[in-house]
Protein backbone atom coordinates (compact mmCIF):
# COMPACT_ATOMS: atom_id res chain seq x y z
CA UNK A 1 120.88 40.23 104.34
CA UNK A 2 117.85 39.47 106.43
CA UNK A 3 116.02 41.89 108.64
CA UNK A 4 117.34 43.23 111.23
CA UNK A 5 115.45 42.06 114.72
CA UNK A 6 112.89 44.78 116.30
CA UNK A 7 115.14 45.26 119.30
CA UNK A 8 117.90 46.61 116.76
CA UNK A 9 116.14 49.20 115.14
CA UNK A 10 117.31 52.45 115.37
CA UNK A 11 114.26 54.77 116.85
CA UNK A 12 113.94 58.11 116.55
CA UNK A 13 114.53 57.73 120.25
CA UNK A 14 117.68 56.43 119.79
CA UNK A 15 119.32 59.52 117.90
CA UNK A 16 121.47 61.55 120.17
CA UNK A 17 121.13 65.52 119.22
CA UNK A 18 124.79 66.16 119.05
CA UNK A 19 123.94 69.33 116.66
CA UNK A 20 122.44 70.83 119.81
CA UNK A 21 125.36 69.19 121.88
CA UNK A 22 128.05 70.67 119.90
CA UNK A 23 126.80 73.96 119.76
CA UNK A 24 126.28 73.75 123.58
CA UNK A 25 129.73 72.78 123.83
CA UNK A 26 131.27 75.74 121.67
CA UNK A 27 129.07 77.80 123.43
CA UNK A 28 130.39 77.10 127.05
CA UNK A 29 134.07 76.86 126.10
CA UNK A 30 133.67 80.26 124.09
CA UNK A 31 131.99 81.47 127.47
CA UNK A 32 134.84 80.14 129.82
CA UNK A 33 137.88 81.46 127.58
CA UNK A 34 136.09 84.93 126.93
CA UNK A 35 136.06 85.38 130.92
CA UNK A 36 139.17 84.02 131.86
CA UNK A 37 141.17 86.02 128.84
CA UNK A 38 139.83 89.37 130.49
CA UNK A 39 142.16 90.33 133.37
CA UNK A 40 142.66 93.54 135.07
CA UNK A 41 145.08 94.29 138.07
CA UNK A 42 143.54 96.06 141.00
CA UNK A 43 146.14 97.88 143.27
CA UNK A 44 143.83 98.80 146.01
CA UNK A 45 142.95 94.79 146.51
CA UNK A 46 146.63 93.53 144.85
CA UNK A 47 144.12 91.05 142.93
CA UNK A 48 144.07 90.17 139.28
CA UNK A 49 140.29 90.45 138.28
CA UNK A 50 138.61 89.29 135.25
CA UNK A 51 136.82 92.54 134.08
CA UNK A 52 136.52 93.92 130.25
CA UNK A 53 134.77 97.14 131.56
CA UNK A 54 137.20 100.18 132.10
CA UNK A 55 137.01 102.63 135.00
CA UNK A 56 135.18 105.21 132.58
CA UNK A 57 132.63 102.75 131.77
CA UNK A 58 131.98 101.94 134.79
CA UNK A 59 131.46 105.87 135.39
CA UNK A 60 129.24 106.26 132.63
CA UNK A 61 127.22 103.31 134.07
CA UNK A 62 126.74 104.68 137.66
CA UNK A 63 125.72 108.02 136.67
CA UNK A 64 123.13 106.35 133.80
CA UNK A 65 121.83 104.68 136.48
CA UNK A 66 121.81 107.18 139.52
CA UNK A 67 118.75 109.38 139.11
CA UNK A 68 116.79 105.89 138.48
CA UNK A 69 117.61 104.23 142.06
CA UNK A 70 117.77 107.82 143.85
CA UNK A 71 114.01 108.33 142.90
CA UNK A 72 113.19 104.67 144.14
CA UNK A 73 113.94 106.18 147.71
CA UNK A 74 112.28 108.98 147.30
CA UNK A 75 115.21 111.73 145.65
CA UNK A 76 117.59 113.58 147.78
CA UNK A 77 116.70 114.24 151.29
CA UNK A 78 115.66 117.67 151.98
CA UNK A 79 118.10 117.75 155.08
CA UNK A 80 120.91 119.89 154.04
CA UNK A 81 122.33 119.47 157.27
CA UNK A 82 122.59 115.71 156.65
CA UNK A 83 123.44 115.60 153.39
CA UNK A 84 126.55 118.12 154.95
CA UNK A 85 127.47 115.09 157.12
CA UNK A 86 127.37 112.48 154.44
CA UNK A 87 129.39 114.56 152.03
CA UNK A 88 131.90 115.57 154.77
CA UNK A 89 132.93 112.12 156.04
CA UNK A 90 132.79 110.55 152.52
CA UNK A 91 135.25 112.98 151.26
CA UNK A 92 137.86 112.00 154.44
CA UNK A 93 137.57 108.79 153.56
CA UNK A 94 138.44 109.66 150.06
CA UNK A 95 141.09 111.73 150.96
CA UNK A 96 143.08 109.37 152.14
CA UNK A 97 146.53 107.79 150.44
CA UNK A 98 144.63 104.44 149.77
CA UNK A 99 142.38 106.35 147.41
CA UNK A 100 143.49 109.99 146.48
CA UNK A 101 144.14 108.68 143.08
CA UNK A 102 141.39 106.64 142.70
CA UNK A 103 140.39 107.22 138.75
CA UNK A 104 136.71 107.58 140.13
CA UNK A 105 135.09 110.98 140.89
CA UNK A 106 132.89 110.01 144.06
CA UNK A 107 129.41 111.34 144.78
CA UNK A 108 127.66 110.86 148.20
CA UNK A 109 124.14 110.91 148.71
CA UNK A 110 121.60 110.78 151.49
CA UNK A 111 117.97 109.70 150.24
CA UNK A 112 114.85 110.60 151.54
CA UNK A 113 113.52 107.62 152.05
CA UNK A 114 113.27 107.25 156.50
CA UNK A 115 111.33 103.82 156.45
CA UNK A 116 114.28 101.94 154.41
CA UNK A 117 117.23 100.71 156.08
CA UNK A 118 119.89 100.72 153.26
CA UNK A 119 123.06 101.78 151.94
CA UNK A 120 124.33 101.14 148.15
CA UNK A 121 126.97 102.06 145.77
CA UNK A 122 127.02 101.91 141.90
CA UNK A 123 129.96 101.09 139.91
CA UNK A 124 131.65 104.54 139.59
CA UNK A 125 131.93 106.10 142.18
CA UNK A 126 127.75 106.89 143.26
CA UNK A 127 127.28 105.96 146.94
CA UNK A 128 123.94 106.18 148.81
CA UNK A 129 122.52 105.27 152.19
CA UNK A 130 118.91 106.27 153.29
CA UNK A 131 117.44 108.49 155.52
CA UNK A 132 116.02 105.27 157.67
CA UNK A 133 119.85 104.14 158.13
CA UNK A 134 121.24 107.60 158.73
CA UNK A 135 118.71 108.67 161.29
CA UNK A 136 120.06 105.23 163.21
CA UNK A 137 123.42 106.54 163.03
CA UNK A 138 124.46 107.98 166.51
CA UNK A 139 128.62 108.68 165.63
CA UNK A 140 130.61 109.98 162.72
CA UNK A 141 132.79 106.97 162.59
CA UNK A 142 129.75 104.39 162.58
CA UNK A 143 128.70 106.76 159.16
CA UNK A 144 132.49 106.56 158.27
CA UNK A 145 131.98 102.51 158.32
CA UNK A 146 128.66 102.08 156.39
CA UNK A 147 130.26 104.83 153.55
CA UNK A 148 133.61 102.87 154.05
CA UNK A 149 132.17 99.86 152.87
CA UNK A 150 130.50 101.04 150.13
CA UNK A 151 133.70 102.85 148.69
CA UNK A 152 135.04 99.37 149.24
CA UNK A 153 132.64 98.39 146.91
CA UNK A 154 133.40 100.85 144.22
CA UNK A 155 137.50 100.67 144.72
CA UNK A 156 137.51 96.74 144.59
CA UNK A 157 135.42 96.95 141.44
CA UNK A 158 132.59 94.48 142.15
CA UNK A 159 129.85 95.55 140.08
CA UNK A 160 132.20 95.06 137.25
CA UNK A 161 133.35 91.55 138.46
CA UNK A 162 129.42 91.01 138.66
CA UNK A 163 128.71 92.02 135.22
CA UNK A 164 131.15 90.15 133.70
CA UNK A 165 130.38 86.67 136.20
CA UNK A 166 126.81 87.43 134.93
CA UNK A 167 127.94 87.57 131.43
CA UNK A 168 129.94 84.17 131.98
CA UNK A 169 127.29 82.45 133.75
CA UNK A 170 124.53 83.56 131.30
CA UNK A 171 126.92 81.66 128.54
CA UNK A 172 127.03 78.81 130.94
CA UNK A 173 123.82 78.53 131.42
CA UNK A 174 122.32 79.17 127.86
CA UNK A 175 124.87 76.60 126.87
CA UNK A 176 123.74 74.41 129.73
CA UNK A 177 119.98 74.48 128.88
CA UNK A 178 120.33 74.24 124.95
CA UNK A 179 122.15 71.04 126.07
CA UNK A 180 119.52 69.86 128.14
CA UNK A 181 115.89 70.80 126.65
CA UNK A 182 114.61 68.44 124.37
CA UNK A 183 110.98 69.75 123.04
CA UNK A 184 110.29 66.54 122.56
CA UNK A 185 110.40 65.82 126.20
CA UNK A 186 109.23 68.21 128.49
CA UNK A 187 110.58 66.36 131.58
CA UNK A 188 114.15 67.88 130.32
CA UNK A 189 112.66 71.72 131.23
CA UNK A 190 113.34 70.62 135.00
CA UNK A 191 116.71 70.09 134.46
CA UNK A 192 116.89 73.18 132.11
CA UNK A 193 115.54 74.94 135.04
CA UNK A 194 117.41 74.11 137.55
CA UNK A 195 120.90 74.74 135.66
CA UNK A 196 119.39 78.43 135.19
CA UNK A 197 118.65 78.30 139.61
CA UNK A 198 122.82 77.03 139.99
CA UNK A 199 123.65 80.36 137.52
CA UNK A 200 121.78 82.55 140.32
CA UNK A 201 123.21 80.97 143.27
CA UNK A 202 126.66 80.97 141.97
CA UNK A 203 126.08 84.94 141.40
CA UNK A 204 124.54 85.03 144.55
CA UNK A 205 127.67 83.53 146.78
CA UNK A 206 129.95 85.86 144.83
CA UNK A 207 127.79 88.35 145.93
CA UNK A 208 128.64 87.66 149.48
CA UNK A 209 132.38 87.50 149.12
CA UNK A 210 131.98 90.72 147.78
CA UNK A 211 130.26 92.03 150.70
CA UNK A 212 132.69 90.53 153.47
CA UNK A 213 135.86 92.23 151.23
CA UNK A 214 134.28 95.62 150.94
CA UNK A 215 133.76 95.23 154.89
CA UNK A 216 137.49 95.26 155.00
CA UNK A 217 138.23 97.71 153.02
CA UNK A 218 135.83 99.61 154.80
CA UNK A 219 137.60 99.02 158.17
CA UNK A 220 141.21 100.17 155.95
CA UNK A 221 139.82 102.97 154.98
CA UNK A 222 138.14 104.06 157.72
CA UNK A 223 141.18 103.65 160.06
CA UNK A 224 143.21 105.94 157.23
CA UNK A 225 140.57 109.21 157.63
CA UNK A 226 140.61 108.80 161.45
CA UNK A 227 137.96 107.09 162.21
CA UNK A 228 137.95 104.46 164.63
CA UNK A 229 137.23 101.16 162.23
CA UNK A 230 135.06 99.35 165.90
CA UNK A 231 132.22 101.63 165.02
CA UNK A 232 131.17 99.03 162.10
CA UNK A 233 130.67 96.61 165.12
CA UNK A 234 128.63 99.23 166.36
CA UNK A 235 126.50 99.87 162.85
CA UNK A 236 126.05 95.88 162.77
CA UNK A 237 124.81 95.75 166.00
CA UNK A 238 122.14 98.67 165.14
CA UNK A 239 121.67 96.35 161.79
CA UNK A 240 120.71 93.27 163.97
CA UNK A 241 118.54 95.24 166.38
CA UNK A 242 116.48 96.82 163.50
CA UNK A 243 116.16 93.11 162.09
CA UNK A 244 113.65 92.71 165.30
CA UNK A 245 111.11 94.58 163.90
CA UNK A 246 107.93 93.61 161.96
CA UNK A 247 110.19 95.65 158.60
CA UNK A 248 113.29 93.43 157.80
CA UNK A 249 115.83 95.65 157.05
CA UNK A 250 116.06 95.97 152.63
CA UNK A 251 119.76 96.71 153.57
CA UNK A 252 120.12 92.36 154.25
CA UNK A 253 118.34 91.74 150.85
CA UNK A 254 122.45 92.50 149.35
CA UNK A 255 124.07 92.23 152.65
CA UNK A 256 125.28 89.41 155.02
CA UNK A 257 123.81 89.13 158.12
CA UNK A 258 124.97 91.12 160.52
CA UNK A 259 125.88 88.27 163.10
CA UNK A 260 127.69 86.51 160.58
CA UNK A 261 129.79 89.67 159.72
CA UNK A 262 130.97 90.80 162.90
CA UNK A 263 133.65 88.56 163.66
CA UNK A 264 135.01 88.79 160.41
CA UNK A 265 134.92 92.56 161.23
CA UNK A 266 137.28 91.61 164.64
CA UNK A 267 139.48 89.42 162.49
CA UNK A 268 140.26 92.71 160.03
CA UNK A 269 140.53 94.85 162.81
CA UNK A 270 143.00 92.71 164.32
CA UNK A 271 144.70 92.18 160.94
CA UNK A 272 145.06 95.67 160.43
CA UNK A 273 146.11 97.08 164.20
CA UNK A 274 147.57 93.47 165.65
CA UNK A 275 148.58 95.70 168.92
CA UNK A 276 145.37 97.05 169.03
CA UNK A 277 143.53 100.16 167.80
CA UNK A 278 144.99 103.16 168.41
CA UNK A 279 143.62 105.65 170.90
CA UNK A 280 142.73 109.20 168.93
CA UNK A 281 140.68 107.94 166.46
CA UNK A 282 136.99 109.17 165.77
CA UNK A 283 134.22 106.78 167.50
């Protein structure tokens, strides 16, 4: 037969790369059914989660990881007064029905660190907050809240929901780049890059779902030890006052604002006491 005319050539820029494709492909769907297959039941929430971490791992990882972000804020405090406080109302709020079994052995601890506004918890059962959020402190029920929510943290399990998202979207995304990238056309590495951006901000608004839920849990258990649960208005309020300074609070770097969170505070405490809040409790 006679030649085939120029514009039916095939070109090397013709050729699709489904090898690259396919293993893209395999990649994501392994990613998705790996994630979704892993599910846990969390009594304290009454959720289903997808985690493939148990509760001692998750132990073993906090205390790995403890001496590492206590020396980032300068060790313990030296206060042994204040470290008496922290210690006291986190063990209350342990104490409580919601989490006397709780398979994780809490330690509180107040860091040295008085320019950093911040409280934290690692997976496990490790729960800090800083000298430079303590000092602003001015009841034991506002401490009760900012510990609270950080047990709420721990309890609901989030860090290991977040390692296991991160494990799903770095799949995802691996997948989503190998599909992408051509070397033979840089102009692909945008697209390459901004699949890797969508990973982070997918992490990112889990993050904050995360951080409304352990707010109430934090107003649960805070209610349970006695404490009155409108002191975390109270610690949001100092939150959005510090926020006027030159220093923006590290403690909104992993936290919601504090304007945003406040009503959703109302709406738990409402939830949770629909006739109101009992008199008695700590402030």
């Amino acid at each position: 037969m006679g030649d085939y005319p120029d514009q039916f050539e095939p070109g090397p820029q013709r050729r699709l790369p489904l090898g690259r494709i396919g293993i893209a492909v395999l990649i994501a769907i392994v990613s998705l059914v790996s994630y979704y297959a892993k599910r846990s039941y969390n009594p304290v929430t009454n959720k289903v989660q997808h985690i493939d971490i148990s509760p001692k791992q998750e132990i073993a990882l906090g205390l790995e990881a403890a001496p590492q972000m206590s020396a980032e804020y300068g060790g313990e405090s030296p206060d042994p007064r204040g470290r008496a406080i922290v210690e006291h109302v986190g063990r209350k709020l342990i104490s409580t029905d919601d989490l006397a079994h709780t398979p994780y052995p809490f330690t509180f601890h107040l860091l040295a660190d008085p320019q950093t506004i911040n409280a934290f918890a690692l997976p496990g059962g490790q729960v800090f907050i800083t000298e430079g959020l303590f000092q602003r402190l001015r009841t034991e029920g506002q401490l009760a809240g900012v510990l609270g929510h950080e047990v709420g943290h721990v309890v609901a399990r989030h860090g290991a929901e977040q390692i296991a998202k991160t494990q799903l979207t770095q799949g995802l995304t691996g997948a989503a780049v190998l599909a992408t990238y051509d070397p033979d056309r840089p102009s692909t590495r945008k697209t390459a890059a901004m699949a890797a951006l969508v990973g982070q901000l997918v992490t990112l608004r889990y993050g904050r779902k995360d951080e409304l839920e352990a707010d109430r849990l934090g107003v649960r258990f805070g209610a349970a030890a006695g404490y009155d649960p409108q002191a975390m208005i109270k610690v949001m309020e100092i939150l959005r006052d510090a926020s006027q300074g030159s220093r923006q609070p590290e403690f909104f770097s992993t936290h919601p604002n504090p304007e945003n969170r406040i009503g959703k505070i109302e709406q738990a405490i409402r939830e949770q006491f629909p006739n109101g809040v009992p008199s008695g409790l700590t402030p």
